[in-house]
C-alpha atoms as a PDB file:
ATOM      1  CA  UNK A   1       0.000   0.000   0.000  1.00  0.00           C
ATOM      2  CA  UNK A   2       1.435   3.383  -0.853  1.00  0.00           C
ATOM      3  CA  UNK A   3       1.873   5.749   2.339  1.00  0.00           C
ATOM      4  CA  UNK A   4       1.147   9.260   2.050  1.00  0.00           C
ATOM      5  CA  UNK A   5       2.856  11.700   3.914  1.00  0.00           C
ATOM      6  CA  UNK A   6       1.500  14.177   5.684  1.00  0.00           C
ATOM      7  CA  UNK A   7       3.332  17.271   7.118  1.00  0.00           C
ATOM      8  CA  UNK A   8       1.255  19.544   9.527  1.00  0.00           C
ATOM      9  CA  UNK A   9       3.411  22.658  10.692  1.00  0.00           C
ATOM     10  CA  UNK A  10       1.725  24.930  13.494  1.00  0.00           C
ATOM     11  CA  UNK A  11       2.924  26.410  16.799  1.00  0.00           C
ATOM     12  CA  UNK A  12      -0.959  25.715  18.562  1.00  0.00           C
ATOM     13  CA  UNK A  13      -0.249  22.539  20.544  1.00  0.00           C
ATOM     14  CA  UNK A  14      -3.980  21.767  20.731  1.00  0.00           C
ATOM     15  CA  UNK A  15      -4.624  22.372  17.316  1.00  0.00           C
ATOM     16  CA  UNK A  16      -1.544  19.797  16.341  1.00  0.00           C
ATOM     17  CA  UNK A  17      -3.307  17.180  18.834  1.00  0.00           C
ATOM     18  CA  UNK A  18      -6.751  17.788  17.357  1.00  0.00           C
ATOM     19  CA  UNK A  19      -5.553  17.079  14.105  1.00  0.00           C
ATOM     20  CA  UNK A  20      -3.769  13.696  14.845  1.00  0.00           C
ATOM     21  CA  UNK A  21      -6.925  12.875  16.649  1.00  0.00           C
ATOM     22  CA  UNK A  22      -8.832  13.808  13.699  1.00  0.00           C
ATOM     23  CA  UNK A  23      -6.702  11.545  11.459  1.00  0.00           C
ATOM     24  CA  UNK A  24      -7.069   8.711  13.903  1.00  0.00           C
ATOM     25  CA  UNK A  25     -10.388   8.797  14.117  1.00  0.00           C
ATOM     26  CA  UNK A  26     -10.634   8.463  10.331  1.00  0.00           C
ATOM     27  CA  UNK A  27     -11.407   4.121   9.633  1.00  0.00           C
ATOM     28  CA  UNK A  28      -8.540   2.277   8.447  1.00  0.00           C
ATOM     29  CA  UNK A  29      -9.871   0.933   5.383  1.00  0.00           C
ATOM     30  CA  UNK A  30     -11.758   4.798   3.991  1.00  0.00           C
ATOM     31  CA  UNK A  31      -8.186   6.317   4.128  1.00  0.00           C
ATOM     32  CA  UNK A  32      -4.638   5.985   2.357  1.00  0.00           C
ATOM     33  CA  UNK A  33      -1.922   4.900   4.634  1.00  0.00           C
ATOM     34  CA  UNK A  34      -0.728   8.115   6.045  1.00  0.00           C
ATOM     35  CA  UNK A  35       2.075   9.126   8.353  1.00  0.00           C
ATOM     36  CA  UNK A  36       1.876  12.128   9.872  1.00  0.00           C
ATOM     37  CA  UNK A  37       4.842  14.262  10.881  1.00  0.00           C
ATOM     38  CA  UNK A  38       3.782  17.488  13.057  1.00  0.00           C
ATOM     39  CA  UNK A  39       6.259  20.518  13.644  1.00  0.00           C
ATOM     40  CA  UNK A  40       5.390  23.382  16.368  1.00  0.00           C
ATOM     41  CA  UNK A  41       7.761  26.221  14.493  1.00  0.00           C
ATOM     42  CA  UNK A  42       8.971  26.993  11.103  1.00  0.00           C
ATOM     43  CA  UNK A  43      11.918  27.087  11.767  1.00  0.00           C
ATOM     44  CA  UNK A  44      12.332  23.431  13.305  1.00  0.00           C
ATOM     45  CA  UNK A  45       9.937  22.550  10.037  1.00  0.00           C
ATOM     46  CA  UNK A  46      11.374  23.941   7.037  1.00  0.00           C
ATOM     47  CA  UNK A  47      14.682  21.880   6.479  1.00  0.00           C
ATOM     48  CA  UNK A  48      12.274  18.710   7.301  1.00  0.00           C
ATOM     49  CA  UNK A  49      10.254  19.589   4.289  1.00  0.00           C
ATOM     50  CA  UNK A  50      12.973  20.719   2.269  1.00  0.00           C
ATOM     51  CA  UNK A  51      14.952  17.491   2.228  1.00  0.00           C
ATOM     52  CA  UNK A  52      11.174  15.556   1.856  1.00  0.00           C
ATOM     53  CA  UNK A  53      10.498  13.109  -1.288  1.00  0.00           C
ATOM     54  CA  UNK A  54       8.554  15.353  -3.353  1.00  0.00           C
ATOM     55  CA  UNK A  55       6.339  12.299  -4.496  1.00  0.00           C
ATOM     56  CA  UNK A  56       3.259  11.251  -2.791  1.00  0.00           C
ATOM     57  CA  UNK A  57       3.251  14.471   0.281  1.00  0.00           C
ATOM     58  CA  UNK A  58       1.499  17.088   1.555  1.00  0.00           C
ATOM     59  CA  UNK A  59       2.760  20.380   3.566  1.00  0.00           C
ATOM     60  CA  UNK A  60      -0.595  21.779   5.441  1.00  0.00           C
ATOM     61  CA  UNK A  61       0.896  25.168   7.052  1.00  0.00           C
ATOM     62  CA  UNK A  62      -0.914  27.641   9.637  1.00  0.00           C
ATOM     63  CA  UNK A  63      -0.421  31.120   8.614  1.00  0.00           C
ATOM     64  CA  UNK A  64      -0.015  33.004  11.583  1.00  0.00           C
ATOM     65  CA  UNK A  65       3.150  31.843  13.767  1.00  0.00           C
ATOM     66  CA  UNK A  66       5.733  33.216  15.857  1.00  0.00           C
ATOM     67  CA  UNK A  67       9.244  33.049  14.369  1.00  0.00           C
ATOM     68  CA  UNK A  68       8.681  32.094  10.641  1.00  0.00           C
ATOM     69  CA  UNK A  69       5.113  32.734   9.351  1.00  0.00           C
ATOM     70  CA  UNK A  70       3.666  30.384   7.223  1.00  0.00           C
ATOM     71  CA  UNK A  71       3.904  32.995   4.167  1.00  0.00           C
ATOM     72  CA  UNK A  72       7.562  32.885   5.305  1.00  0.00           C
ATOM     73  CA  UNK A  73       7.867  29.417   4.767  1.00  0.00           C
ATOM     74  CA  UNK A  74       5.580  28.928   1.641  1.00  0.00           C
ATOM     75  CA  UNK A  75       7.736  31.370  -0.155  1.00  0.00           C
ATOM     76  CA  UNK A  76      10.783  29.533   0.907  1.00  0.00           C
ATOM     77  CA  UNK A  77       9.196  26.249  -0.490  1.00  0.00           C
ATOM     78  CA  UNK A  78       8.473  27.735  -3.732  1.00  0.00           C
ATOM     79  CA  UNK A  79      11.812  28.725  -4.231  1.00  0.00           C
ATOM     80  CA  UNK A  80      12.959  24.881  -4.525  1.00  0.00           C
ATOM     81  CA  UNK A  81       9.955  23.349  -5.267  1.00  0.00           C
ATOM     82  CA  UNK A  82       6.884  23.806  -7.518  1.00  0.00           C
ATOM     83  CA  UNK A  83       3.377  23.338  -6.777  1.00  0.00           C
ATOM     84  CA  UNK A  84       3.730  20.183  -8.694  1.00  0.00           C
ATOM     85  CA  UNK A  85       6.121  18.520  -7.059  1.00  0.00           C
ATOM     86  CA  UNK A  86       5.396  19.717  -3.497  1.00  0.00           C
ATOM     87  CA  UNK A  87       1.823  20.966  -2.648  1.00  0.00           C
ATOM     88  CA  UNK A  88       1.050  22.771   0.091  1.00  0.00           C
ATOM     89  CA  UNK A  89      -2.139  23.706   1.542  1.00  0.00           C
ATOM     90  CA  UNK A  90      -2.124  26.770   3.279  1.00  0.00           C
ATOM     91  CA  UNK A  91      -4.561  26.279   6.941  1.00  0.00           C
ATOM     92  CA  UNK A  92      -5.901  29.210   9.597  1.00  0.00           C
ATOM     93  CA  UNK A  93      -9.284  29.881  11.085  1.00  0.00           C
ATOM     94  CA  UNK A  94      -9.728  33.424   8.875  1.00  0.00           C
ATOM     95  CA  UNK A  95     -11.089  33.742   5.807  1.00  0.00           C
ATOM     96  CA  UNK A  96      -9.419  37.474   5.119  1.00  0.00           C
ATOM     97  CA  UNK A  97      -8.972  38.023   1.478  1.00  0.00           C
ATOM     98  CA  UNK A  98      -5.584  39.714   1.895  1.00  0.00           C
ATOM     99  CA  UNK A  99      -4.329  36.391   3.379  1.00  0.00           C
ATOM    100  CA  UNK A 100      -6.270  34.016   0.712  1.00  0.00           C
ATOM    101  CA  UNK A 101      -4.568  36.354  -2.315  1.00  0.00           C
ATOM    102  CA  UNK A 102      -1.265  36.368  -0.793  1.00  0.00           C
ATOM    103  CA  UNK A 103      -0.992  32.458  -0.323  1.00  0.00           C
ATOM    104  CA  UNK A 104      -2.635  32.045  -3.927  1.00  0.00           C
ATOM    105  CA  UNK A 105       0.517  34.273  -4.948  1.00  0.00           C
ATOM    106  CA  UNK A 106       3.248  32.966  -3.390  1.00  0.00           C
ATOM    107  CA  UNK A 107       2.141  29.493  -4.759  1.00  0.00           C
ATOM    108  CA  UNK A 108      -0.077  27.541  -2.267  1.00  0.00           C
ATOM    109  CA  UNK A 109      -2.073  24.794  -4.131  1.00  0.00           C
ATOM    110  CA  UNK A 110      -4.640  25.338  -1.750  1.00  0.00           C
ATOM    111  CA  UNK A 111      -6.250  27.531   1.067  1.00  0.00           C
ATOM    112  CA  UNK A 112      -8.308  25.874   3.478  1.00  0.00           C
ATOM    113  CA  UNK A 113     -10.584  27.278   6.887  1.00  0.00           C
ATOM    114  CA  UNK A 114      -9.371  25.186  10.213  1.00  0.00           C
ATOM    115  CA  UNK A 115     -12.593  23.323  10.855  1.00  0.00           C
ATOM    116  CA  UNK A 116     -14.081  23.914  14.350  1.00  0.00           C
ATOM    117  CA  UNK A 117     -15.227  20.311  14.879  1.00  0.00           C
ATOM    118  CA  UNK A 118     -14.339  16.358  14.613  1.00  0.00           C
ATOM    119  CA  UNK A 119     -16.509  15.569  12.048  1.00  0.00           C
ATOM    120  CA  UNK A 120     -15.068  18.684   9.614  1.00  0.00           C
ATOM    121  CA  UNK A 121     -11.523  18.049  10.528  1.00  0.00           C
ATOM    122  CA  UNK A 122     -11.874  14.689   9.807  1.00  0.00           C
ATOM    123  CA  UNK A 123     -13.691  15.628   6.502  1.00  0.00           C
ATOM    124  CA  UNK A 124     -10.978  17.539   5.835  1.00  0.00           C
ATOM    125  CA  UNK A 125      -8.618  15.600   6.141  1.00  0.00           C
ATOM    126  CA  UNK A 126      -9.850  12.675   4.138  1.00  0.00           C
ATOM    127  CA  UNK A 127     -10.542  15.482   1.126  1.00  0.00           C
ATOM    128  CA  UNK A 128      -6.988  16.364   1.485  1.00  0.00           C
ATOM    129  CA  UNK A 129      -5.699  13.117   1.153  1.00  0.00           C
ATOM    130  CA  UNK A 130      -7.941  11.581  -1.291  1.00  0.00           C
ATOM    131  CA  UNK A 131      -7.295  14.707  -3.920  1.00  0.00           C
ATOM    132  CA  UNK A 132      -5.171  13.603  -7.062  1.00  0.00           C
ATOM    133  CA  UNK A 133      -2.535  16.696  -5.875  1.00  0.00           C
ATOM    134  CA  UNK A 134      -0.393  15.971  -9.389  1.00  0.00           C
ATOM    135  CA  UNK A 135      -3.379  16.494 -11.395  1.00  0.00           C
ATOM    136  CA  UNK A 136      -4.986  19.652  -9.267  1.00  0.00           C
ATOM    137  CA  UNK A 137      -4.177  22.872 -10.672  1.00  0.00           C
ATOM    138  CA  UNK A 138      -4.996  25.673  -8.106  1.00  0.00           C
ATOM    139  CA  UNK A 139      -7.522  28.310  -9.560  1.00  0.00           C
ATOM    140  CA  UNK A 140      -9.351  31.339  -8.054  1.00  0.00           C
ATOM    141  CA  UNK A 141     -12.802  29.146  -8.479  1.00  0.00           C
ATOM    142  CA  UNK A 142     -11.233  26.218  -6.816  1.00  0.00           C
ATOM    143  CA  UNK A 143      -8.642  27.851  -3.869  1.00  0.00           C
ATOM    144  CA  UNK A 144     -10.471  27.794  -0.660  1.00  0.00           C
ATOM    145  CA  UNK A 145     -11.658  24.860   0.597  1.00  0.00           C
ATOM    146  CA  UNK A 146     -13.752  25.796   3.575  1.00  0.00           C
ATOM    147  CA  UNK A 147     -15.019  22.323   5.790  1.00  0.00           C
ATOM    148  CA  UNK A 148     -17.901  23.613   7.060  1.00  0.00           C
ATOM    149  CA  UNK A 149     -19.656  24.050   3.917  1.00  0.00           C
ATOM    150  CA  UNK A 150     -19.328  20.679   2.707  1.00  0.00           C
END
């Protein structure tokens, strides 16, 4: 079975448990094999994800952190990889146009609103997984992916 891997960088220490618990709480057999690997900082994250196999990955990122900001390391990202061969999937709880434009610009593949609950993280989480990330091209029309309105 091929093992996705998932990279989850934010400095809330709830919000990195409530993820994992989301993704555990997903069923075994509805879900790709997935490892997670959670970072707390930038900082400690960014030569983790530079030296990570392009193939088969995601980067989720929270915007707003002490240190480096997820802009910070987006732009960083994009500077040795390409949406193609790394997506990354830019993650905070606002939905502020400024921020949404900016990570569309600096070369997110995707913008998404933290869900609030269990059920819409773990929806989320499953959509993020199961999308065909070599064959998703990031659009205005398609950019935000917001849980609680699916």
């Amino acid at each position: 079975m091929i093992l996705f891997k998932l990279i989850y960088v934010d400095d809330d220490l709830e919000d990195l448990d409530f993820f994992a618990e989301a993704l555990n709480s997903i069923p075994e057999n509805s879900i790709k094999k997935t490892e997670l690997t959670v970072f707390n900082s930038g900082k400690q994250a960014l030569p983790a994800i530079l030296n990570s196999d392009a193939g088969n990955s995601l980067i989720v990122l929270d915007i707003n952190m002490p240190g480096k900001s997820g802009f910070e390391i987006l732009k960083e990202i994009r500077t040795h990889r390409s949406p193609e061969e790394l997506p990354v999937m830019m993650f905070s709880t606002s939905d502020d146009n400024t921020s949404i434009d900016l990570s569309f610009e600096l070369g997110a593949n995707l913008y998404a609103i933290k869900p609030d609950n269990i059920k819409q993280m773990m929806n989320f989480i499953q959509n993020a997984i199961d999308l065909d990330w070599e064959k998703f091209r990031a659009q205005r029309n398609n950019f935000i992916f917001n849980p609680a309105k699916v």
